[in-house]
PDB file of N, CA and C in Angstrom:
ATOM      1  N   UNK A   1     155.861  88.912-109.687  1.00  0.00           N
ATOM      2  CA  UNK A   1     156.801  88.282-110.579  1.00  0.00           C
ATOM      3  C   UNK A   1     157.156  89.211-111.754  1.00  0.00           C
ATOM      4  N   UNK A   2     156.327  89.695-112.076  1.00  0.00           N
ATOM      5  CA  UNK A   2     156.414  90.671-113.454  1.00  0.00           C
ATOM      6  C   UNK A   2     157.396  91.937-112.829  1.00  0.00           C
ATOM      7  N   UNK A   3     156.809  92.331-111.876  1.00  0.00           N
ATOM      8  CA  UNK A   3     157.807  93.814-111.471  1.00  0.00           C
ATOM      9  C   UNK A   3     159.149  93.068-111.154  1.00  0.00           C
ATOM     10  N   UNK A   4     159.597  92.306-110.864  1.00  0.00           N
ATOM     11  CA  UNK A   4     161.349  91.416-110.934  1.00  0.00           C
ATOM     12  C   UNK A   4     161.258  91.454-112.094  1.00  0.00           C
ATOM     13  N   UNK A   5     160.817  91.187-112.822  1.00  0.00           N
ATOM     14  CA  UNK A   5     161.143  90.927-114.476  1.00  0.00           C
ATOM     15  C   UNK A   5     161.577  92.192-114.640  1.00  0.00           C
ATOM     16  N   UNK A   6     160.966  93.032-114.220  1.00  0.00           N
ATOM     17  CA  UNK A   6     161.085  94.854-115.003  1.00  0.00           C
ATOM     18  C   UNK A   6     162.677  95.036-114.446  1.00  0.00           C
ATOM     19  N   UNK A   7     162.500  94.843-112.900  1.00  0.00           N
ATOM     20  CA  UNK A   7     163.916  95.258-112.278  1.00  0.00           C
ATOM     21  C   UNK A   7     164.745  94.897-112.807  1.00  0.00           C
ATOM     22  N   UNK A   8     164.827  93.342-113.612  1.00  0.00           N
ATOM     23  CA  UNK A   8     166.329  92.934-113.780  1.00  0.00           C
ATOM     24  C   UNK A   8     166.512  93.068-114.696  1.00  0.00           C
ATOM     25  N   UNK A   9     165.811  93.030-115.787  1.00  0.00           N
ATOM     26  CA  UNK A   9     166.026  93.879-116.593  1.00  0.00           C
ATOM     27  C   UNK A   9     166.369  95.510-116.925  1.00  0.00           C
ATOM     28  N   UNK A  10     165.743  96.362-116.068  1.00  0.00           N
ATOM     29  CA  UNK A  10     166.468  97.521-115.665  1.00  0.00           C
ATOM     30  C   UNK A  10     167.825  97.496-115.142  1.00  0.00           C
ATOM     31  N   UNK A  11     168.360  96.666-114.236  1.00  0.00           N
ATOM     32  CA  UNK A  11     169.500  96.620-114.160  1.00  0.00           C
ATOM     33  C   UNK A  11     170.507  95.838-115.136  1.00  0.00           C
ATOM     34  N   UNK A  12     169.791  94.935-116.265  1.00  0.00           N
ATOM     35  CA  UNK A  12     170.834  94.225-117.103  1.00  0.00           C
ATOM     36  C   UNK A  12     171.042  95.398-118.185  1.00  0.00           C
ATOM     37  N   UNK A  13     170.237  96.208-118.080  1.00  0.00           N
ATOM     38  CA  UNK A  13     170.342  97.208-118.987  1.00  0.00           C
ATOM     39  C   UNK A  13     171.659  98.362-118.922  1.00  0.00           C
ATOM     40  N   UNK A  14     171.437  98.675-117.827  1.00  0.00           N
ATOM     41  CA  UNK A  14     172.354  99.496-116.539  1.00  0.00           C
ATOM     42  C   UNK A  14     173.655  98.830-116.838  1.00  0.00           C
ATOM     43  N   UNK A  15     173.904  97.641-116.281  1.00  0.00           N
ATOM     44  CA  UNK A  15     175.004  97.189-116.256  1.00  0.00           C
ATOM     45  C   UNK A  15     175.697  97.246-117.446  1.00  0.00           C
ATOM     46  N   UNK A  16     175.064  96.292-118.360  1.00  0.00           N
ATOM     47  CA  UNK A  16     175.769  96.682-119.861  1.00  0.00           C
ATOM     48  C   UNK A  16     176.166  98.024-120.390  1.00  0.00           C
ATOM     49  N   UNK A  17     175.238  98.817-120.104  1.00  0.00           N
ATOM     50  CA  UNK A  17     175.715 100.294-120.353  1.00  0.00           C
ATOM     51  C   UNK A  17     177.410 100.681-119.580  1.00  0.00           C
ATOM     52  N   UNK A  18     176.987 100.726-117.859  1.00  0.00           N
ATOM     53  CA  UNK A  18     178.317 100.815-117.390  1.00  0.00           C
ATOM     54  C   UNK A  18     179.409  99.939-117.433  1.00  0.00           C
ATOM     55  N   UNK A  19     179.295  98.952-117.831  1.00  0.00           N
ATOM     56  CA  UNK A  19     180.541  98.236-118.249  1.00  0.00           C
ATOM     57  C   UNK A  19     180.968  98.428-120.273  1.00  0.00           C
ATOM     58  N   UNK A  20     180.009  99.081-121.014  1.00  0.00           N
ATOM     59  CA  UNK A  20     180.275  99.098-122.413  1.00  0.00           C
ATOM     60  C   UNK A  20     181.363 100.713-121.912  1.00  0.00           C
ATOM     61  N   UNK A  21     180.850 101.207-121.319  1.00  0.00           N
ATOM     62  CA  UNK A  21     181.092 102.685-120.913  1.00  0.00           C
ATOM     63  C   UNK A  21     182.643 102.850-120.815  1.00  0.00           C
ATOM     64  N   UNK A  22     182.736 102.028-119.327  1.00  0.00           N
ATOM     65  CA  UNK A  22     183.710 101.937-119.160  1.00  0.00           C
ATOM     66  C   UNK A  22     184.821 100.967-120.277  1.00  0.00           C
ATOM     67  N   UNK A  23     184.587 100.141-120.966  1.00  0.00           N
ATOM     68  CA  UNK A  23     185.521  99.705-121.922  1.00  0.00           C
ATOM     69  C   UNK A  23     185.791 100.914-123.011  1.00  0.00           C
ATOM     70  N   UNK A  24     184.815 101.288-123.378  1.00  0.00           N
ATOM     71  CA  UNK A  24     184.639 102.389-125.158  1.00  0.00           C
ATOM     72  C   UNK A  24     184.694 103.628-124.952  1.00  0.00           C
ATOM     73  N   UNK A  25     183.842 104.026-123.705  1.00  0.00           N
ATOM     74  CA  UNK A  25     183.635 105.432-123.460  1.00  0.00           C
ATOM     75  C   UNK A  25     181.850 105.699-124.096  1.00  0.00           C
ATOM     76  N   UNK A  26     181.603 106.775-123.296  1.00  0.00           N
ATOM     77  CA  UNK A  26     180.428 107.219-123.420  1.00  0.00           C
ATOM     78  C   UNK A  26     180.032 107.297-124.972  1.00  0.00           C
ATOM     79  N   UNK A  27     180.790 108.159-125.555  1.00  0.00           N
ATOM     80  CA  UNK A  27     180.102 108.598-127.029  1.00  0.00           C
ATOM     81  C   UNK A  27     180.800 107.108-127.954  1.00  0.00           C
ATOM     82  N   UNK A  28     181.373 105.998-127.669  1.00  0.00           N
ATOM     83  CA  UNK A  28     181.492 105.208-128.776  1.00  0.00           C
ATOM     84  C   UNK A  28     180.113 103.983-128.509  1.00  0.00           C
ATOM     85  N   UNK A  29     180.173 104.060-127.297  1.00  0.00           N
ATOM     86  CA  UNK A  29     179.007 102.779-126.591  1.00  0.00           C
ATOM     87  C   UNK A  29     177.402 103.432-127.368  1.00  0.00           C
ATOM     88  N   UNK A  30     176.901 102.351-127.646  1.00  0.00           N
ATOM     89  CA  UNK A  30     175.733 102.582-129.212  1.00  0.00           C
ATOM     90  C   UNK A  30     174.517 101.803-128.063  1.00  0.00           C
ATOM     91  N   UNK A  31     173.389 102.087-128.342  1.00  0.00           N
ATOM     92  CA  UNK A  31     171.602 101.698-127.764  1.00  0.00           C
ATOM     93  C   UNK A  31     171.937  99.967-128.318  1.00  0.00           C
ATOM     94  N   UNK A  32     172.375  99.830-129.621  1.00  0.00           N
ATOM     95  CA  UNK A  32     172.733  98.468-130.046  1.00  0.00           C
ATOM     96  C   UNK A  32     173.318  97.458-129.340  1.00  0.00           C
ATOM     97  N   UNK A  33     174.428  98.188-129.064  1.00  0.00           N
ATOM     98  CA  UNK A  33     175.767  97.285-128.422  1.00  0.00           C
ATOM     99  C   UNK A  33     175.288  96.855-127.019  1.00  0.00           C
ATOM    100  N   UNK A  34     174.013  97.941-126.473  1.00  0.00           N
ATOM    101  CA  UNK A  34     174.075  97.325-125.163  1.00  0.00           C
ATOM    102  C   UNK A  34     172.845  96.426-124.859  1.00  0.00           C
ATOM    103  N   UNK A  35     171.771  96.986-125.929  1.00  0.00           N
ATOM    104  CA  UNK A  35     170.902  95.685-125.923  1.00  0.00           C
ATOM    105  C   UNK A  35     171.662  94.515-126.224  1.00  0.00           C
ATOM    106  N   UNK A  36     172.268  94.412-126.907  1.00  0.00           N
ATOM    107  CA  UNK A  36     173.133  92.996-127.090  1.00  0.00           C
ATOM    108  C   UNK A  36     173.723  92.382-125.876  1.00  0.00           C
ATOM    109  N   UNK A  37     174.334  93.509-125.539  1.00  0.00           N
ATOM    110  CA  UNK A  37     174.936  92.960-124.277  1.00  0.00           C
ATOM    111  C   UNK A  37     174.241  92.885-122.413  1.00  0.00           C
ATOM    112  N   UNK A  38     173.085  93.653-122.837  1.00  0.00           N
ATOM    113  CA  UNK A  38     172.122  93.145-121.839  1.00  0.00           C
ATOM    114  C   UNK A  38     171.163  92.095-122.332  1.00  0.00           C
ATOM    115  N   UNK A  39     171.311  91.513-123.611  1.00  0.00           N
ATOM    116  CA  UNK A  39     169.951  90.405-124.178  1.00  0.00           C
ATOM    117  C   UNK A  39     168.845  90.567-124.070  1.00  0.00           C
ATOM    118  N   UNK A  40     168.864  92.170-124.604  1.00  0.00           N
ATOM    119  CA  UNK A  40     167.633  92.085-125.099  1.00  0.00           C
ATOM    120  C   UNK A  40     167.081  92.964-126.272  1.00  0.00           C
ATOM    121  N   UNK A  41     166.316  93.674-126.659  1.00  0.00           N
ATOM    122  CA  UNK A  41     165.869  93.981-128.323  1.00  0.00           C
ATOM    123  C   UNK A  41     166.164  95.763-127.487  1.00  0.00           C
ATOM    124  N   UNK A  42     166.704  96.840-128.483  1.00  0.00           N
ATOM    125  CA  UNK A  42     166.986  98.039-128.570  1.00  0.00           C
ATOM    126  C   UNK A  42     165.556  98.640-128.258  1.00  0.00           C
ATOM    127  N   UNK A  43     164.749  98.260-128.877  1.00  0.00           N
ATOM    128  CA  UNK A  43     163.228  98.982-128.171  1.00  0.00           C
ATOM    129  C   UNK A  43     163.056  98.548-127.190  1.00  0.00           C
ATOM    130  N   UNK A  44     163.391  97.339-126.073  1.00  0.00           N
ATOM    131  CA  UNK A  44     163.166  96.977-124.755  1.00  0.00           C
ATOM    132  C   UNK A  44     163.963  98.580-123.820  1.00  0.00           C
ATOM    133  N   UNK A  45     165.269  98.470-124.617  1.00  0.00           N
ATOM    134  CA  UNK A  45     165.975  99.461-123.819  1.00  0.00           C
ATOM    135  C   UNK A  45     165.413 100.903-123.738  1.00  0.00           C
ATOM    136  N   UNK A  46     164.681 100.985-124.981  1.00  0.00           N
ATOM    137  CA  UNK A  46     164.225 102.276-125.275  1.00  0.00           C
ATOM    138  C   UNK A  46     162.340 102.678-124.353  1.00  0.00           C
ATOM    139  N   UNK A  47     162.193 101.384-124.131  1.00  0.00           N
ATOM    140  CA  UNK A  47     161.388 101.493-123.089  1.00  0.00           C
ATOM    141  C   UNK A  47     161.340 101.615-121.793  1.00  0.00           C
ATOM    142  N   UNK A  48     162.618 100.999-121.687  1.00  0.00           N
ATOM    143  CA  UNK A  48     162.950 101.596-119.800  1.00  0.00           C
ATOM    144  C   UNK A  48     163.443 102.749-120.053  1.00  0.00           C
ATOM    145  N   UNK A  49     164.411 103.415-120.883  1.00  0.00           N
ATOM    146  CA  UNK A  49     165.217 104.777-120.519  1.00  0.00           C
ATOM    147  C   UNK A  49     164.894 105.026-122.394  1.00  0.00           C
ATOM    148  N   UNK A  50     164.208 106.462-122.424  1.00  0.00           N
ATOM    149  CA  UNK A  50     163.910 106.974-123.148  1.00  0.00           C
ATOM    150  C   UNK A  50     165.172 107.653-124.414  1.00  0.00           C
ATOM    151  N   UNK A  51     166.334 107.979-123.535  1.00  0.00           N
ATOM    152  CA  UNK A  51     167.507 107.777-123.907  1.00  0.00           C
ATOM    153  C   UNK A  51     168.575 107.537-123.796  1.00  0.00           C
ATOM    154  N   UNK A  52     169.906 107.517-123.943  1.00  0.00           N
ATOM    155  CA  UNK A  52     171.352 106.484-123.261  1.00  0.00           C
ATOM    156  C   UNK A  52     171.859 107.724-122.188  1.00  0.00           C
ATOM    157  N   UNK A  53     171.769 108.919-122.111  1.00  0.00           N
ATOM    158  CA  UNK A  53     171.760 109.533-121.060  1.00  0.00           C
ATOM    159  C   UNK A  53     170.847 109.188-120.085  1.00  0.00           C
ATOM    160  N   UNK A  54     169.609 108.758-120.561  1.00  0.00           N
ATOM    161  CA  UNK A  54     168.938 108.658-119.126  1.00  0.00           C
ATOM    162  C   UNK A  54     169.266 107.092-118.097  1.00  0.00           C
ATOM    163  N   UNK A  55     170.057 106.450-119.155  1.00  0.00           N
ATOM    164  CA  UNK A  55     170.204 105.339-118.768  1.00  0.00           C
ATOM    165  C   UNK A  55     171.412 105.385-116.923  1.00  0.00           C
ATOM    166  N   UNK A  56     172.387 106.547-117.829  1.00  0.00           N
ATOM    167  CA  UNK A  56     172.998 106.737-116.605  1.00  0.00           C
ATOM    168  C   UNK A  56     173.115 108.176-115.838  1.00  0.00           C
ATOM    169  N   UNK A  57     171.965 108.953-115.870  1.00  0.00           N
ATOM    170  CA  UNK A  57     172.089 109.905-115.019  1.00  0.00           C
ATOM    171  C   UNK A  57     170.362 109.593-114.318  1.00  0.00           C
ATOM    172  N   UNK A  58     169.405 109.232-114.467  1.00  0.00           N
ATOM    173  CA  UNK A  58     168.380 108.279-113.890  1.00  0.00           C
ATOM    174  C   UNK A  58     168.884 107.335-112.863  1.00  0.00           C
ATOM    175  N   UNK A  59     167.996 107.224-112.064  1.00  0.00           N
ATOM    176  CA  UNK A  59     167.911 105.400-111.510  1.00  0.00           C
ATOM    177  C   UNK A  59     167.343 105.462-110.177  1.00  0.00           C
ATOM    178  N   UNK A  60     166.354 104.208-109.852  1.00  0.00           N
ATOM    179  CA  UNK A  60     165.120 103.847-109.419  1.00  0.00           C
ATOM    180  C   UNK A  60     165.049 104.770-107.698  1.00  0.00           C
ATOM    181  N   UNK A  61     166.318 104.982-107.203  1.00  0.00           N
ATOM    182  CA  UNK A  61     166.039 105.664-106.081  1.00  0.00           C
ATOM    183  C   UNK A  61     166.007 106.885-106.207  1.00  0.00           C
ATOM    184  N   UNK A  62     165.711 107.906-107.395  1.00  0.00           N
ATOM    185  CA  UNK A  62     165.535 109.150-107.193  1.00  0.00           C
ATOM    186  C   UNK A  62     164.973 109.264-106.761  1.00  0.00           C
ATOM    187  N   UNK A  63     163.368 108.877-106.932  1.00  0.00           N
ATOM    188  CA  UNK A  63     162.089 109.319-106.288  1.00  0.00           C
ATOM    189  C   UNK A  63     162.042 108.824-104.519  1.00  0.00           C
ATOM    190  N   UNK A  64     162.853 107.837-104.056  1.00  0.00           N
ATOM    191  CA  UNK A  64     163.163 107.742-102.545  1.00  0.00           C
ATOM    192  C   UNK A  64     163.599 108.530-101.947  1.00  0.00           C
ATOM    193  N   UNK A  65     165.030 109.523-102.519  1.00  0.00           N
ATOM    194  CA  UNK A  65     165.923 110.056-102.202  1.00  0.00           C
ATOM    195  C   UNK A  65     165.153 111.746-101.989  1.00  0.00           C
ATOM    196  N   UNK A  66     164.413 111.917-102.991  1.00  0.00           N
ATOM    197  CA  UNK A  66     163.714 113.240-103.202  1.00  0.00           C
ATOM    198  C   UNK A  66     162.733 113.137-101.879  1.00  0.00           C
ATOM    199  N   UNK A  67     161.940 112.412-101.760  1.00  0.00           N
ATOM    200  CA  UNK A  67     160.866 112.202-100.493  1.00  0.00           C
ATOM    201  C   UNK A  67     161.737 112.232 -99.591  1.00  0.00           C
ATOM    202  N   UNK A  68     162.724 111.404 -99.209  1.00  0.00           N
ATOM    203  CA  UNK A  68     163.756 111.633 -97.882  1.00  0.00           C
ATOM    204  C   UNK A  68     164.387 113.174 -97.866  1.00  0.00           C
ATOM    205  N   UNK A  69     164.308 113.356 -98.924  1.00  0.00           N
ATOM    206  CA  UNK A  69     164.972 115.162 -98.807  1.00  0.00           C
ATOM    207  C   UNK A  69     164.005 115.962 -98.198  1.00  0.00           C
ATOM    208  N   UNK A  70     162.394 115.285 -98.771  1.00  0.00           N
ATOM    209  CA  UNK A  70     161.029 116.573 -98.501  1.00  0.00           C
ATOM    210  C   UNK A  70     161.011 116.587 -97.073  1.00  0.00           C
ATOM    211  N   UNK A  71     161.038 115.362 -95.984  1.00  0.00           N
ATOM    212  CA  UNK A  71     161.152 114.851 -94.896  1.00  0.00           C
ATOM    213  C   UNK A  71     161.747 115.686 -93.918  1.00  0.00           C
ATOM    214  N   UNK A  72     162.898 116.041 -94.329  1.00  0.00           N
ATOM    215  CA  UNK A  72     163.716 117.019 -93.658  1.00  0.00           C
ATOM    216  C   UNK A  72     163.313 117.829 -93.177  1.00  0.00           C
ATOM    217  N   UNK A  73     164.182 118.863 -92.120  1.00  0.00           N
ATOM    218  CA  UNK A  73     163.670 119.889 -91.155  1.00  0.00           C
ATOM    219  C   UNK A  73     163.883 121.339 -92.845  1.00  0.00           C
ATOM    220  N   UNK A  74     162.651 122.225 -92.599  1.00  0.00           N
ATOM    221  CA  UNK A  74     162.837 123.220 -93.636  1.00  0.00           C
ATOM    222  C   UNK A  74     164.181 124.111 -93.349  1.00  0.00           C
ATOM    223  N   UNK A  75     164.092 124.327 -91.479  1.00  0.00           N
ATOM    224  CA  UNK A  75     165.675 125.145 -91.578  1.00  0.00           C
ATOM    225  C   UNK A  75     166.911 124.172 -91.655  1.00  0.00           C
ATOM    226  N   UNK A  76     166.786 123.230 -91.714  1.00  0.00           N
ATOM    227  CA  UNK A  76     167.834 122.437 -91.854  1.00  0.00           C
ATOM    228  C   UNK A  76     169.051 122.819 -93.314  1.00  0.00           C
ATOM    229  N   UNK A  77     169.992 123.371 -92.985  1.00  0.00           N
ATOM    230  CA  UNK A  77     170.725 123.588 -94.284  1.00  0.00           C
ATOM    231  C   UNK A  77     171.109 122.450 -95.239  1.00  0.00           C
TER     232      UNK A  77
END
């Protein structure tokens, strides 16, 4: 139950970001505006993504995507 809690909140976080983004643009959209608009406190946000870049160049399938890469044939281009 707790790790859903984390997720959806990781993604209410996410979302607000890409939709503040897309209305304002990157450099006007504030750590403020989107805790607000994900509902929840600016240090929640600052605990999932360390900063508002990581908010959107991060996200939860890197570490899948990297192992599916290791997987691969080595001569494989």
């Amino acid at each position: 139950m707790r790790e859903r809690k984390k997720i959806k909140t990781r993604e209410a976080i996410r979302g607000a970001t890409y939709a503040l983004i897309e209305e304002q643009g990157y450099d006007a959209t504030t750590i403020d505006q989107i805790a607000d608009r994900a509902e929840v406190s600016p240090s929640t946000v600052f605990r999932y993504f360390p900063t508002k870049e990581d908010i959107v160049l991060t996200d939860e399938f890197d570490a899948v995507m990297l192992e599916e890469i290791r997987r691969r044939p080595a001569e494989e281009p």
